[in-house]
C-alpha atoms as a PDB file:
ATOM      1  CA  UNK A   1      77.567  83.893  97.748  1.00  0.00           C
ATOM      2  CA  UNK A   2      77.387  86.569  94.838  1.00  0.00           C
ATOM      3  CA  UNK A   3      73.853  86.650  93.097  1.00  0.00           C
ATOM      4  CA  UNK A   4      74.395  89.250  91.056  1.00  0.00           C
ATOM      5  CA  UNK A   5      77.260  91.755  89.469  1.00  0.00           C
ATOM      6  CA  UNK A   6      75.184  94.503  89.338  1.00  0.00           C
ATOM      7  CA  UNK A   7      77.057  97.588  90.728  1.00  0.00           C
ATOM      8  CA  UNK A   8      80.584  99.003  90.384  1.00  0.00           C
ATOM      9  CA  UNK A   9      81.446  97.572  93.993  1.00  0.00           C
ATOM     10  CA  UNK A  10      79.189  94.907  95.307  1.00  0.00           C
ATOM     11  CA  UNK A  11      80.433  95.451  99.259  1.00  0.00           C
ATOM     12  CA  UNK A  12      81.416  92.249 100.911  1.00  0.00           C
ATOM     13  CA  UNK A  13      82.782  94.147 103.921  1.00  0.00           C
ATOM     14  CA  UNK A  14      83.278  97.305 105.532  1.00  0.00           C
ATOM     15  CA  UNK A  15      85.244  97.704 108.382  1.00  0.00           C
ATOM     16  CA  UNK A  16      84.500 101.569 108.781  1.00  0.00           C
ATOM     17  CA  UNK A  17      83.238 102.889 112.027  1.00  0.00           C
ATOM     18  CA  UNK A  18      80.281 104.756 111.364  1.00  0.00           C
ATOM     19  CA  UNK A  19      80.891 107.805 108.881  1.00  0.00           C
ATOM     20  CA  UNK A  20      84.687 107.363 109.850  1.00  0.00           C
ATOM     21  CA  UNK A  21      86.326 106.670 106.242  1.00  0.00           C
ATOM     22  CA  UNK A  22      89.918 105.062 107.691  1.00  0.00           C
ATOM     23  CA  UNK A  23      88.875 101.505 106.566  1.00  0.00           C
ATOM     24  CA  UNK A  24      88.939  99.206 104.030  1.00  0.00           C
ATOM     25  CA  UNK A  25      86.093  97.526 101.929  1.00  0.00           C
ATOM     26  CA  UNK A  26      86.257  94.349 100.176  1.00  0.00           C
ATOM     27  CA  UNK A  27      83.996  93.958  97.012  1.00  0.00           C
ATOM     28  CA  UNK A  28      83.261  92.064  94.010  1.00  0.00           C
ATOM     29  CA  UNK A  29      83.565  94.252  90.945  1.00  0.00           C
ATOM     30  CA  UNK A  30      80.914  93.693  87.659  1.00  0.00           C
ATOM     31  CA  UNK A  31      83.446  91.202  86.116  1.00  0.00           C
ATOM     32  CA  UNK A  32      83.464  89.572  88.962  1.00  0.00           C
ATOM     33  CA  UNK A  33      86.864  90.338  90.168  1.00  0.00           C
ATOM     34  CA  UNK A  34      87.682  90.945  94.330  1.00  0.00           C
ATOM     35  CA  UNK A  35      88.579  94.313  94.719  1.00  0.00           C
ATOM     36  CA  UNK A  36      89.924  96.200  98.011  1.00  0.00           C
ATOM     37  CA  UNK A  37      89.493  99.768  98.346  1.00  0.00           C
ATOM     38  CA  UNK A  38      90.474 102.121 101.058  1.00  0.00           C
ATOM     39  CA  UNK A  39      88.906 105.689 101.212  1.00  0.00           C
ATOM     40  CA  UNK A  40      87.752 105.032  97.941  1.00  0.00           C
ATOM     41  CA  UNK A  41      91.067 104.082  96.097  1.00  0.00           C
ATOM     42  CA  UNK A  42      91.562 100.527  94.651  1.00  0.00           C
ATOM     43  CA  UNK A  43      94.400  99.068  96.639  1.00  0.00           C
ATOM     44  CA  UNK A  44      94.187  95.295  94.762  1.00  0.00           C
ATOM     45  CA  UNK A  45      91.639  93.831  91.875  1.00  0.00           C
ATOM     46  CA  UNK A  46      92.061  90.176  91.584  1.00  0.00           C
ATOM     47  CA  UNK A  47      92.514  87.635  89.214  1.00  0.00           C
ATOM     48  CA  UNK A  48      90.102  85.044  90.477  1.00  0.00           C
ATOM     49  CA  UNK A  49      86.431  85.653  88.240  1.00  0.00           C
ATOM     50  CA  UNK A  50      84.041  84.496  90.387  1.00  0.00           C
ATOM     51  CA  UNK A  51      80.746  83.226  89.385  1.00  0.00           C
ATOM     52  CA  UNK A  52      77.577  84.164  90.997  1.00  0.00           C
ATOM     53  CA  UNK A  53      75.381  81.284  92.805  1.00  0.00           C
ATOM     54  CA  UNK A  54      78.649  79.975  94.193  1.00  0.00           C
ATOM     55  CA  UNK A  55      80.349  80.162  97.610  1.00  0.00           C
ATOM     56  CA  UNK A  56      83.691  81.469  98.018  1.00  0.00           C
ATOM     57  CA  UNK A  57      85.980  81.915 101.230  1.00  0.00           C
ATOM     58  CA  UNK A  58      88.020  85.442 101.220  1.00  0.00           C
ATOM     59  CA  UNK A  59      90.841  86.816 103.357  1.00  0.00           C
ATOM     60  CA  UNK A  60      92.955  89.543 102.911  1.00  0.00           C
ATOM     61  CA  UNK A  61      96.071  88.781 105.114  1.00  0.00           C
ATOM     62  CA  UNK A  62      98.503  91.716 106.096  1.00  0.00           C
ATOM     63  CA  UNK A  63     101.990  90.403 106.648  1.00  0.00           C
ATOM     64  CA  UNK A  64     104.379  93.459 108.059  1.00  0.00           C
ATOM     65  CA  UNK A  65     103.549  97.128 107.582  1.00  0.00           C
ATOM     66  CA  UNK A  66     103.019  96.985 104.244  1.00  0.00           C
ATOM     67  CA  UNK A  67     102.373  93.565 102.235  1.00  0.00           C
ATOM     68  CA  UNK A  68      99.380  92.381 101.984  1.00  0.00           C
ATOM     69  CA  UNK A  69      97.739  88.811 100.391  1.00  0.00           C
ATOM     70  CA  UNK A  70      94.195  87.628  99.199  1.00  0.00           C
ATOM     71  CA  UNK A  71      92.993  84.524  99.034  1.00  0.00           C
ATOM     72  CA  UNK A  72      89.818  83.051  97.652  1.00  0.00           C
ATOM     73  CA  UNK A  73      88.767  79.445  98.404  1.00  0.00           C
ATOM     74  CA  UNK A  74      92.129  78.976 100.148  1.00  0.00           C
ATOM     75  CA  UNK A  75      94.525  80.164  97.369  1.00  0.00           C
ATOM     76  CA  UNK A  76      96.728  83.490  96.864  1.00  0.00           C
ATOM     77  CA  UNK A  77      95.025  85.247  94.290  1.00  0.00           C
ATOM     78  CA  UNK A  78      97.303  87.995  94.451  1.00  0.00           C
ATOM     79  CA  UNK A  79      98.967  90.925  96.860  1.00  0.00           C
ATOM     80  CA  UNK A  80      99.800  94.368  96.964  1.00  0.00           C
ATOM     81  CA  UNK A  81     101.005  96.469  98.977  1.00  0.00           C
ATOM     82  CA  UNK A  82     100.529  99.241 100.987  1.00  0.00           C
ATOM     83  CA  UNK A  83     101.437 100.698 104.286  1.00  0.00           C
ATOM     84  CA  UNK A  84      97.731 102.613 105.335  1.00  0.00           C
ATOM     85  CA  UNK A  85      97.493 102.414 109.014  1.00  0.00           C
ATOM     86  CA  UNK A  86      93.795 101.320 109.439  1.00  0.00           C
ATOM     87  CA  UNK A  87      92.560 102.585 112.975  1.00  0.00           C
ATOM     88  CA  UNK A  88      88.951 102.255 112.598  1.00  0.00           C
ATOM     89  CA  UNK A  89      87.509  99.001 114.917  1.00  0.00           C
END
């Protein structure tokens, strides 16, 4: 439920442990594109604008070592891929 588009990266998740930086964040950038970064580098920036005031369902499904799919409100909105190995819990 974006309110706003007011920063490069509004975080929707972090799964970082603590100051550990072997994670990836999911975001919503000022256009209102999802975005997934890891250590800082854009992996994926969607397709999908969002709008703010809405609700919207997000996964980002790894299939194998190295493809990878997100989905907003139930349908692919794109994929990349990349083989990080995300250790972080």
């Amino acid at each position: 439920y974006p309110t706003a588009f007011a920063t490069l990266y509004n975080k929707m998740m972090n799964s970082r442990s603590g100051a550990t930086v072997d994670g990836i964040d999911i975001g919503i950038t000022t256009a209102g594109k999802i975005v997934i970064t890891y250590t800082s580098t854009i992996l994926y920036t969607g397709t999908t604008t969002l709008s703010i005031n809405n609700w919207y369902h997000v996964a980002v499904v790894r299939n194998g070592s190295s493809n990878w799919t997100v989905y907003v409100n139930g349908t692919a909105d794109g994929t990349f891929s990349n083989s990080v190995n995300i250790t972080s819990s």
